[in-house]
Protein backbone atom coordinates (compact mmCIF):
# COMPACT_ATOMS: atom_id res chain seq x y z
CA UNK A 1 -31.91 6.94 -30.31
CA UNK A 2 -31.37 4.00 -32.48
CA UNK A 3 -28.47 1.62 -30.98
CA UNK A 4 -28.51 2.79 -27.37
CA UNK A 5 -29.98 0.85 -24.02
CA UNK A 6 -32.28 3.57 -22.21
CA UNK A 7 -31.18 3.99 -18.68
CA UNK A 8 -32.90 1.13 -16.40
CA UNK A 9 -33.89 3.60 -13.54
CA UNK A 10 -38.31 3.96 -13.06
CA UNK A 11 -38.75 5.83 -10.08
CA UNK A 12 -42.52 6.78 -9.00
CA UNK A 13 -43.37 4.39 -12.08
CA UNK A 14 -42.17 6.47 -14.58
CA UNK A 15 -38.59 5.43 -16.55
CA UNK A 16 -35.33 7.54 -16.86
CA UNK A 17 -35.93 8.64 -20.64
CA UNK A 18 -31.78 9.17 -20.81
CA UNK A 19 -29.45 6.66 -22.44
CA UNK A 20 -27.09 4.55 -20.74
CA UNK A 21 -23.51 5.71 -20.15
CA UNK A 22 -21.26 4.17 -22.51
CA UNK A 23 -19.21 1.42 -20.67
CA UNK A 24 -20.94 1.64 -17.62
CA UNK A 25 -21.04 -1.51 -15.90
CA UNK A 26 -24.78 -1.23 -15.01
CA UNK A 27 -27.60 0.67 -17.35
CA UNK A 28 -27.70 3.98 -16.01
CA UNK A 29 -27.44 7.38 -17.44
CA UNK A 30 -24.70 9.65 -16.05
CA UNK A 31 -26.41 11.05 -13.83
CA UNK A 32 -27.95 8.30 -12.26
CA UNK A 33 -24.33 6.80 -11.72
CA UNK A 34 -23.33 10.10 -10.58
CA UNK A 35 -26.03 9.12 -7.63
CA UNK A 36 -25.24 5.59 -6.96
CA UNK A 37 -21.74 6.64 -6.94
CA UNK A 38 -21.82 9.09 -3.93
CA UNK A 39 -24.30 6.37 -2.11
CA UNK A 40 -22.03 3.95 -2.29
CA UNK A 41 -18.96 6.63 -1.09
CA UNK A 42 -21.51 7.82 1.65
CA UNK A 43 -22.58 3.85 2.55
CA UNK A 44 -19.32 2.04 2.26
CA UNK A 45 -16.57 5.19 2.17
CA UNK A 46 -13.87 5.76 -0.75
CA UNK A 47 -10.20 5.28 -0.93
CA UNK A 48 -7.70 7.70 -1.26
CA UNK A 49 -4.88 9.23 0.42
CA UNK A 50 -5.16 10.08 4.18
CA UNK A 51 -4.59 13.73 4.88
CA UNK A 52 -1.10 12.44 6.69
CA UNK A 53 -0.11 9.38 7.93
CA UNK A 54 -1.87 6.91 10.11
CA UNK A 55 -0.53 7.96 13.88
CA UNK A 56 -0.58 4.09 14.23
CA UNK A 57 1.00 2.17 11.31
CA UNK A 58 2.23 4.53 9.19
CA UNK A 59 0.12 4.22 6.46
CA UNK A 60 -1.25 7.23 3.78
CA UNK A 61 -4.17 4.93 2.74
CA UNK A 62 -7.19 5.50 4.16
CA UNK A 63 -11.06 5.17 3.50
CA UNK A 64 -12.70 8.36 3.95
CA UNK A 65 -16.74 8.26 4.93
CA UNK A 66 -19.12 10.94 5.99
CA UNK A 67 -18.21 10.86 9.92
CA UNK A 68 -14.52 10.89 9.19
CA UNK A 69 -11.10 8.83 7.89
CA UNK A 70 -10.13 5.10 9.02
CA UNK A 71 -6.81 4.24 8.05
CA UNK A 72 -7.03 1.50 5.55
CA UNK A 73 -4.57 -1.13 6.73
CA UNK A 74 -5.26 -0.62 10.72
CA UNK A 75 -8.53 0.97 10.71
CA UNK A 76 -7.32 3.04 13.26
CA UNK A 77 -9.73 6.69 13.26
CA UNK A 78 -7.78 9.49 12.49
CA UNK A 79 -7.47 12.25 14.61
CA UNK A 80 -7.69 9.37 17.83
CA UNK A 81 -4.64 9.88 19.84
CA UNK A 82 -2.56 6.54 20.05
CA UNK A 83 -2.26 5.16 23.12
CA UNK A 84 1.20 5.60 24.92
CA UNK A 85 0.48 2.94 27.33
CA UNK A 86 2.02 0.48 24.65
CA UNK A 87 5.24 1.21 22.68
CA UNK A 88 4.82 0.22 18.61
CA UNK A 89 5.15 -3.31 17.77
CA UNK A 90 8.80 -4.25 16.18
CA UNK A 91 8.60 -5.29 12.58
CA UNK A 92 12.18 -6.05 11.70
CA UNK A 93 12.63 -6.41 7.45
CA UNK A 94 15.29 -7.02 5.14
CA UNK A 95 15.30 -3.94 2.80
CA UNK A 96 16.72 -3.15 -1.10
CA UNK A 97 17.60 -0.21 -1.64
CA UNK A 98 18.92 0.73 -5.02
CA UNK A 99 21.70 2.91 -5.94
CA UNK A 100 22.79 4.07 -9.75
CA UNK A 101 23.37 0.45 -10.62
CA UNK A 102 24.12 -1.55 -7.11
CA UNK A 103 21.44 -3.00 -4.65
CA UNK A 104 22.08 -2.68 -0.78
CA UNK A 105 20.97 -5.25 1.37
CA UNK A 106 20.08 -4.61 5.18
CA UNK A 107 17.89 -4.65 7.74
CA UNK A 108 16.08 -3.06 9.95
CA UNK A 109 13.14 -2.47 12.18
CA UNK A 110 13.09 1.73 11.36
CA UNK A 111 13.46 2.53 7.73
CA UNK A 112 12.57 5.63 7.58
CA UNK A 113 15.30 6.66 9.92
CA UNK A 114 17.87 3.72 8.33
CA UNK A 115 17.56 5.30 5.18
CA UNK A 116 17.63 9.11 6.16
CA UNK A 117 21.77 8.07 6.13
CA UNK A 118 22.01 6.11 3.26
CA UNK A 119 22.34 7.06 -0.06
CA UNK A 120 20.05 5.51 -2.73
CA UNK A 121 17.41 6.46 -5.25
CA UNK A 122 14.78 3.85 -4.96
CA UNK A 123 13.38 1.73 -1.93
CA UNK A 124 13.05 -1.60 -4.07
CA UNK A 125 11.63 -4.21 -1.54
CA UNK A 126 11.19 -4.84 1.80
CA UNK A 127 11.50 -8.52 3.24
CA UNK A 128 10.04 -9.52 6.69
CA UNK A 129 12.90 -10.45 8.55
CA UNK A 130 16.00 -9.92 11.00
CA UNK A 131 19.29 -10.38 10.70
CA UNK A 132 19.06 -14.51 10.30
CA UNK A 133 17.81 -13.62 6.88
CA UNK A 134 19.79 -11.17 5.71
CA UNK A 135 23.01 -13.05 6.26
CA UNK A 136 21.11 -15.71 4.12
CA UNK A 137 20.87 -12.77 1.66
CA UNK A 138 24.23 -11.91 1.76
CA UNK A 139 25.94 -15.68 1.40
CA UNK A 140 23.15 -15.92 -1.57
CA UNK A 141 24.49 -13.49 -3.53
CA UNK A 142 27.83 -13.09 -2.44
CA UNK A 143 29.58 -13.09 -6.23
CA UNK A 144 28.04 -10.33 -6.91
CA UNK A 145 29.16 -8.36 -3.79
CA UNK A 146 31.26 -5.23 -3.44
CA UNK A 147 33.67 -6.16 -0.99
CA UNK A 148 33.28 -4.89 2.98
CA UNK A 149 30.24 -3.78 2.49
CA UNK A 150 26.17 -4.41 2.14
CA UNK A 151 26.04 -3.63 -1.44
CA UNK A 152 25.63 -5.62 -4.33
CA UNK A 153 26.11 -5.47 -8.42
CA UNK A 154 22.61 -5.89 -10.02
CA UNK A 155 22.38 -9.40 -11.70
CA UNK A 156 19.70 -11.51 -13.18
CA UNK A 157 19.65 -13.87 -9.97
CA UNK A 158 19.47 -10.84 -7.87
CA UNK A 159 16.55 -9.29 -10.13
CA UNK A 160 14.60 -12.33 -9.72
CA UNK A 161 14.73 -12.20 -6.28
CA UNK A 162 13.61 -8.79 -5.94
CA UNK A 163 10.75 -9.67 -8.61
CA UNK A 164 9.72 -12.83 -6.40
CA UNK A 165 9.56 -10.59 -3.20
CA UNK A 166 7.51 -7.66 -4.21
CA UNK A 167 5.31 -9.74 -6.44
CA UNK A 168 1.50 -7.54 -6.18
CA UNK A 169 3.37 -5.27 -4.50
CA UNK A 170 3.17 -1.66 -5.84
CA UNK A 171 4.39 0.03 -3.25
CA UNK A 172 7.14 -1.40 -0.46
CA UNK A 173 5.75 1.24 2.44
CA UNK A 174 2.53 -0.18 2.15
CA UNK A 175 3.20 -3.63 3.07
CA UNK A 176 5.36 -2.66 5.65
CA UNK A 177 2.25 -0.84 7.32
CA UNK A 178 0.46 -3.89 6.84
CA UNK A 179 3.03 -5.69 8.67
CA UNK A 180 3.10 -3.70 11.86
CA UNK A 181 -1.04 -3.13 11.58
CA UNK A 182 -0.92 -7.39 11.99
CA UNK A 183 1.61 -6.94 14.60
CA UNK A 184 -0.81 -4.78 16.84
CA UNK A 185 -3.58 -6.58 15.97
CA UNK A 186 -2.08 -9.63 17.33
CA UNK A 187 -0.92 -7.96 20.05
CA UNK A 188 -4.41 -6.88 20.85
């Protein structure tokens, strides 16, 4: 096996007589990866999707180990019931929607009710912040708006924006979970 690293596992005092994987960040065959990979999944949990969403925040992210899921925003257990003893925190945001070619700009403290009425094909961004700031939305783009209503013509200024506020944000829903997960935290 000219050209290859051997695997660097010796176990009992005898080496792993298997290459190293290709690319693998560390020199161990496959199937010694294979191992340290469900260790470290058994030790310190894995990400992925949470079989629905976090009764507390909302979120579908969760880290799933052995003894059961945490949500990955609130670490709230799944399967605990939430308390009623406390109603959810209010996390008011400024939300984009888009629609064909025109942005809508509103608020609100329920999006997923908000938007079950409006029209639109894309949540864009979400803002944290009440009606204060989307007025200051609104007179900041105002030549680009459609008159009597919330809705504006896409521009470059208005692009920006929206570039500026979701900035290492892949996905809008997330952060919003994150935002009301902080909100009962402080809460305590």
């Amino acid at each position: 096996m000219t050209g290859t690293t051997p695997c660097a596992v010796v176990a009992g005092g005898v080496a792993c007589t298997n290459p190293a994987h290709p690319g693998a960040p560390l020199p161990l065959c496959l199937q010694h990866l294979l191992v340290a990979a469900d260790w470290v999944a058994d030790e310190y949990g894995q990400m992925d999707a949470l079989p629905s969403p976090c009764a507390l925040c909302g979120s579908r992210l969760g880290v799933r180990y052995p003894s059961g899921w945490l949500c990955a925003v609130c670490e709230w257990r799944v399967g605990e019931t939430v308390s009623g003893e406390l109603p959810p925190p209010r996390v008011d945001v400024v939300y984009y929607l888009r629609f064909r070619d025109r942005v809508k700009i509103g608020t609100t403290a329920n999006p997923r009710v908000r938007f079950s009425s409006l029209p639109h094909d894309e949540v864009l961004a979400f803002e944290r912040g009440d009606r204060a700031l989307e007025q200051r939305r609104h007179a900041q783009f105002a030549a680009h708006r459609i008159p009597r209503t919330e809705w504006f013509e896409r521009t470059d200024d208005l692009d920006a924006h929206l570039a500026a506020v979701s900035a290492g944000v892949t996905d809008p829903w997330s952060l919003l979970a994150l935002w009301r997960s902080q909100a009962i935290a402080l809460r305590g």
